[in-house]
Protein backbone atom coordinates (compact mmCIF):
# COMPACT_ATOMS: atom_id res chain seq x y z
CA UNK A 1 -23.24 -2.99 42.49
CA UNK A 2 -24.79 -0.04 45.09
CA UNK A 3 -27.66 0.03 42.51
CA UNK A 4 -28.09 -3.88 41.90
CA UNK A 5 -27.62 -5.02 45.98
CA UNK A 6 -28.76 -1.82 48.13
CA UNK A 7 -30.93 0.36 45.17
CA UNK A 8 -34.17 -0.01 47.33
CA UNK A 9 -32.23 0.87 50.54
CA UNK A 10 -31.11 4.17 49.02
CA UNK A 11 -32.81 7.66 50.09
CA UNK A 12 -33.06 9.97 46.17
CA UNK A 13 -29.96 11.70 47.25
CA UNK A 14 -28.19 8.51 46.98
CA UNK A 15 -29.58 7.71 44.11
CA UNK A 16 -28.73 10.80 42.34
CA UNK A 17 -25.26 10.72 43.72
CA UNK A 18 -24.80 6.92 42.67
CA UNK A 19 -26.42 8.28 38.76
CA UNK A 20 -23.87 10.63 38.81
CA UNK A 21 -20.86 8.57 39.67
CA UNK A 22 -21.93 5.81 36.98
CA UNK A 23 -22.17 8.81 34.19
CA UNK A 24 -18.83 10.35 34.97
CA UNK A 25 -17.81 6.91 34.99
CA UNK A 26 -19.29 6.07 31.53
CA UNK A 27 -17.70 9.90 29.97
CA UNK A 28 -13.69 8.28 31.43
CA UNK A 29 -14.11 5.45 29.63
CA UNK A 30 -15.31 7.01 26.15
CA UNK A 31 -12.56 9.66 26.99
CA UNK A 32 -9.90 7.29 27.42
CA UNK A 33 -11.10 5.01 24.48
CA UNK A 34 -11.10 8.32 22.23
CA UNK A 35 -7.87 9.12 23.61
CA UNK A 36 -6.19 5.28 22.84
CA UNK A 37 -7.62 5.46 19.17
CA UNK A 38 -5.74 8.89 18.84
CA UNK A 39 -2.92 8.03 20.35
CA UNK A 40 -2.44 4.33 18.07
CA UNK A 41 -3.66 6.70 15.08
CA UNK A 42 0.06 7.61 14.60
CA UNK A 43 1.39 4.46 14.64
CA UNK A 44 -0.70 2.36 12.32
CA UNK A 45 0.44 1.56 9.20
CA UNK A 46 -1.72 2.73 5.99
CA UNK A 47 -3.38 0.01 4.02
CA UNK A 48 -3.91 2.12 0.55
CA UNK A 49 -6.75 0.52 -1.42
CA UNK A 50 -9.37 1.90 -3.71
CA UNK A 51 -12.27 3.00 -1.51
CA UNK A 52 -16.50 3.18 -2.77
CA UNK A 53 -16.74 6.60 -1.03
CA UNK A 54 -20.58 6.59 -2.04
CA UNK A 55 -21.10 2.93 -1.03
CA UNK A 56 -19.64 3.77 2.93
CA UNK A 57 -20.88 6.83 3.43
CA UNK A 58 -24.83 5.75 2.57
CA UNK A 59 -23.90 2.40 4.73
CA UNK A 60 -22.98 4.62 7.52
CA UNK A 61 -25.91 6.88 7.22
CA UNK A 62 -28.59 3.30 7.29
CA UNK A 63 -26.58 1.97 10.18
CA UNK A 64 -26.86 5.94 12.10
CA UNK A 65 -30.69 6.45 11.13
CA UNK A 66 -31.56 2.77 13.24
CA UNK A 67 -30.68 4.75 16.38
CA UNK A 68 -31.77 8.84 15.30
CA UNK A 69 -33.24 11.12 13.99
CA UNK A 70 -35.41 9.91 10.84
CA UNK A 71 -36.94 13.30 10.27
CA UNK A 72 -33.57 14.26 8.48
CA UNK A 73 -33.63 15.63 5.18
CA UNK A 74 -30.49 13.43 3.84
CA UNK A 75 -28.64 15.42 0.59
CA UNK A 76 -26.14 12.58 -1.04
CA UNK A 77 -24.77 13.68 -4.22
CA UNK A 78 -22.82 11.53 -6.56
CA UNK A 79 -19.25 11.21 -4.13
CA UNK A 80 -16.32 9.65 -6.50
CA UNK A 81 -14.11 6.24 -5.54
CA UNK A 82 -11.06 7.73 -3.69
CA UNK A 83 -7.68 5.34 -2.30
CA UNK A 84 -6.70 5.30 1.25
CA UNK A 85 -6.99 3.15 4.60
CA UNK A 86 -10.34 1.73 4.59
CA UNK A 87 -10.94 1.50 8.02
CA UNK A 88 -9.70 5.23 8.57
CA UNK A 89 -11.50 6.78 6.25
CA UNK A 90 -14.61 5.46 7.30
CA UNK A 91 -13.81 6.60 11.14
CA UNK A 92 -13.57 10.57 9.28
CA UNK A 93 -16.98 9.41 7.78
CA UNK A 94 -18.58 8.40 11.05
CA UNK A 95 -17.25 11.11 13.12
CA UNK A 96 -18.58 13.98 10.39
CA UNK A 97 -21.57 12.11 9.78
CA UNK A 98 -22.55 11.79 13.53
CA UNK A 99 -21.60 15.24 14.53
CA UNK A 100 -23.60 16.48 11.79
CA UNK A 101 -26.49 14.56 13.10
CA UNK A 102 -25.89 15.52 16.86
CA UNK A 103 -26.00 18.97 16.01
CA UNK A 104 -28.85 19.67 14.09
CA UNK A 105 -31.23 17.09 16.25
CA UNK A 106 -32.54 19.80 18.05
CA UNK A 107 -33.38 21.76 14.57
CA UNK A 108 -37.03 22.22 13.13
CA UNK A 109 -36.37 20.19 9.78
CA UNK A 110 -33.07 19.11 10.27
CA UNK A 111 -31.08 18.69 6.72
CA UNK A 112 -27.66 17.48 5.46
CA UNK A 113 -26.00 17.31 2.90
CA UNK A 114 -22.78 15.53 1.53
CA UNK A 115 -21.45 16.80 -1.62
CA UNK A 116 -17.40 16.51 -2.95
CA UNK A 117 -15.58 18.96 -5.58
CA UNK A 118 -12.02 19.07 -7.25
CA UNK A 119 -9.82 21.51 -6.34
CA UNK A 120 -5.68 21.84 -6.78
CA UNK A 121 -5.24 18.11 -7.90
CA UNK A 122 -7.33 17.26 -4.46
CA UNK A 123 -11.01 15.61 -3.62
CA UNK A 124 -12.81 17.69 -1.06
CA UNK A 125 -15.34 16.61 0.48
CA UNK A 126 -17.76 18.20 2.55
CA UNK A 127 -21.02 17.39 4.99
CA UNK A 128 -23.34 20.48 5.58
CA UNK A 129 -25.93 20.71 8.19
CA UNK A 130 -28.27 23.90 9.23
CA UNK A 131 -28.00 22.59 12.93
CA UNK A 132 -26.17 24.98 16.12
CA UNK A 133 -23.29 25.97 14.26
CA UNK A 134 -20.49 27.57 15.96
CA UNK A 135 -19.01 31.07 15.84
CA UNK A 136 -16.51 31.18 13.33
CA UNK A 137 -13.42 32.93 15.69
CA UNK A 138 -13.36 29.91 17.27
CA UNK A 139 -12.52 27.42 13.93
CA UNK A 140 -8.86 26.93 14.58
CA UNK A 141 -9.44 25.15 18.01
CA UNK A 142 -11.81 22.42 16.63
CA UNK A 143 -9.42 20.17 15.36
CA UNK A 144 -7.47 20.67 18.08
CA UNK A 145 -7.97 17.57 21.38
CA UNK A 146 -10.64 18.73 24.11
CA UNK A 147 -11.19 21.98 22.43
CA UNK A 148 -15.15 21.92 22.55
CA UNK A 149 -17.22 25.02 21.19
CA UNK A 150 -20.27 23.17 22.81
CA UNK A 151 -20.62 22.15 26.28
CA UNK A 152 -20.94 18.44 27.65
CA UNK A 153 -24.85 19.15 29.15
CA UNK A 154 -25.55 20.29 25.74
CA UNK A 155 -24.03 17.66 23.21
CA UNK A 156 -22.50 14.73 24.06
CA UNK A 157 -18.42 13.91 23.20
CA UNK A 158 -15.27 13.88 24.28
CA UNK A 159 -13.39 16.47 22.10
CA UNK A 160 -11.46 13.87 20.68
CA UNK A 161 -13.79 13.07 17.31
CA UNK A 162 -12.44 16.45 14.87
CA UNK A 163 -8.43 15.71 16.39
CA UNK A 164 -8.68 12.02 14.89
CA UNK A 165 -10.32 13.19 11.95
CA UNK A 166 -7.14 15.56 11.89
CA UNK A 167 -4.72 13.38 12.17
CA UNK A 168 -6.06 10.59 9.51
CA UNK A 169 -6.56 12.99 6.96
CA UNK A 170 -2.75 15.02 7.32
CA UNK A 171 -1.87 10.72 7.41
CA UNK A 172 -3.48 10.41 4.05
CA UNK A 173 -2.32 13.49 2.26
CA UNK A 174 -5.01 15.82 2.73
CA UNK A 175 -6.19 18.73 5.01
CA UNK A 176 -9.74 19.34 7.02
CA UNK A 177 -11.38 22.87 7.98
CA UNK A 178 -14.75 24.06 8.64
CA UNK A 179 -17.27 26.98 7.91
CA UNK A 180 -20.40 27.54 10.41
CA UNK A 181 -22.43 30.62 11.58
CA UNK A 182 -24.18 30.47 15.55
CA UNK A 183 -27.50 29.37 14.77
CA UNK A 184 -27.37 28.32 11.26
CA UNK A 185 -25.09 25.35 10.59
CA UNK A 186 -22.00 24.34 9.97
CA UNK A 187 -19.59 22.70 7.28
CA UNK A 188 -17.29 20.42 7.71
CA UNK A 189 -14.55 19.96 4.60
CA UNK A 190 -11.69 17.26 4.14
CA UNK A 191 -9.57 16.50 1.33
CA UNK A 192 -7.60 13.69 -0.18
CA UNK A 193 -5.22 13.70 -3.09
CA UNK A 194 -7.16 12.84 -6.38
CA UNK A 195 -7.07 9.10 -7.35
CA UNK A 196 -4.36 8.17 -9.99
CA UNK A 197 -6.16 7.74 -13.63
């Protein structure tokens, strides 16, 4: 309202103090919206169905790439059909998927990749980038809420995004952790018990 009725009456400082106010502003409400979905994440009940793990994660990529980075070198291997909540899953999907993109933008030849494997009766799945990375002595507090390796002028978020990925895959049966260097990317693994023959 200060910027719609009085913007041309305002000296800069005014400006940059009423810019300021509207951007915290903007951060609370993504913070508390994170925090809501987290917080209802326990509650909901799990609708198990049979889930085209290669089919949503490509979808998600084609919806992300209208609004980033098109220079990325995308990786997709073959990902197999897994069962859980639909609309879960794909949140873990869009919060790996975006974080991988958000921190390799700023990378000369940005590249992911998104591979799964088998191991002890569970899929794993994993998304790969060569982007900022993060130091390694640091990896238990990512999944942790508002634990941030990265600061807010840097990258964008809330330090919600790994928590919820957390807590839907423990939901579902499975476990997260990560692998990165400083500098030279970072991997980001969940898994989910194998689908029933």
């Amino acid at each position: 309202m200060l910027e719609e009725d009085y913007g041309n009456k305002l000296d800069d400082e005014a400006k940059r103090i009423t810019s300021v106010i509207k951007g915290n502003t903007l951060k609370m409400g993504n913070l508390i919206d994170d925090l809501l979905a987290f917080s209802r994440m326990g509650r909901l009940e799990i609708a198990n169905t049979a889930i085209d793990t290669y089919g949503m994660v490509t979808e998600i990529i084609a919806d992300l790439c209208q609004n980033t980075n098109p220079a990325i070198a995308w990786n997709i291997h073959s990902l197999p059909a897994t069962n859980g909540d639909i609309s879960m899953i794909r949140q873990v999907w869009i919060n790996l998927i975006s974080n991988a993109v958000k921190y390799s933008r700023n990378t000369p030849g940005p590249r992911i990749e998104i591979s799964s494997f088998v191991q002890d009766e569970q899929l794993v799945f994993f998304i790969k980038d060569n982007g900022i990375g993060f130091d390694e002595k640091y990896r238990d507090k990512l999944f942790k809420v508002f634990q941030r390796l990265h600061s807010a002028d840097e990258f964008e978020g809330t330090g919600v995004g790994l928590a919820l990925i957390e807590k839907i895959v423990s939901r579902h049966g499975g476990k997260v952790w990560a692998e990165g260097k400083q500098e030279e990317g970072a991997c980001f693994y969940f898994s989910l018990p194998a689908r029933n023959k």
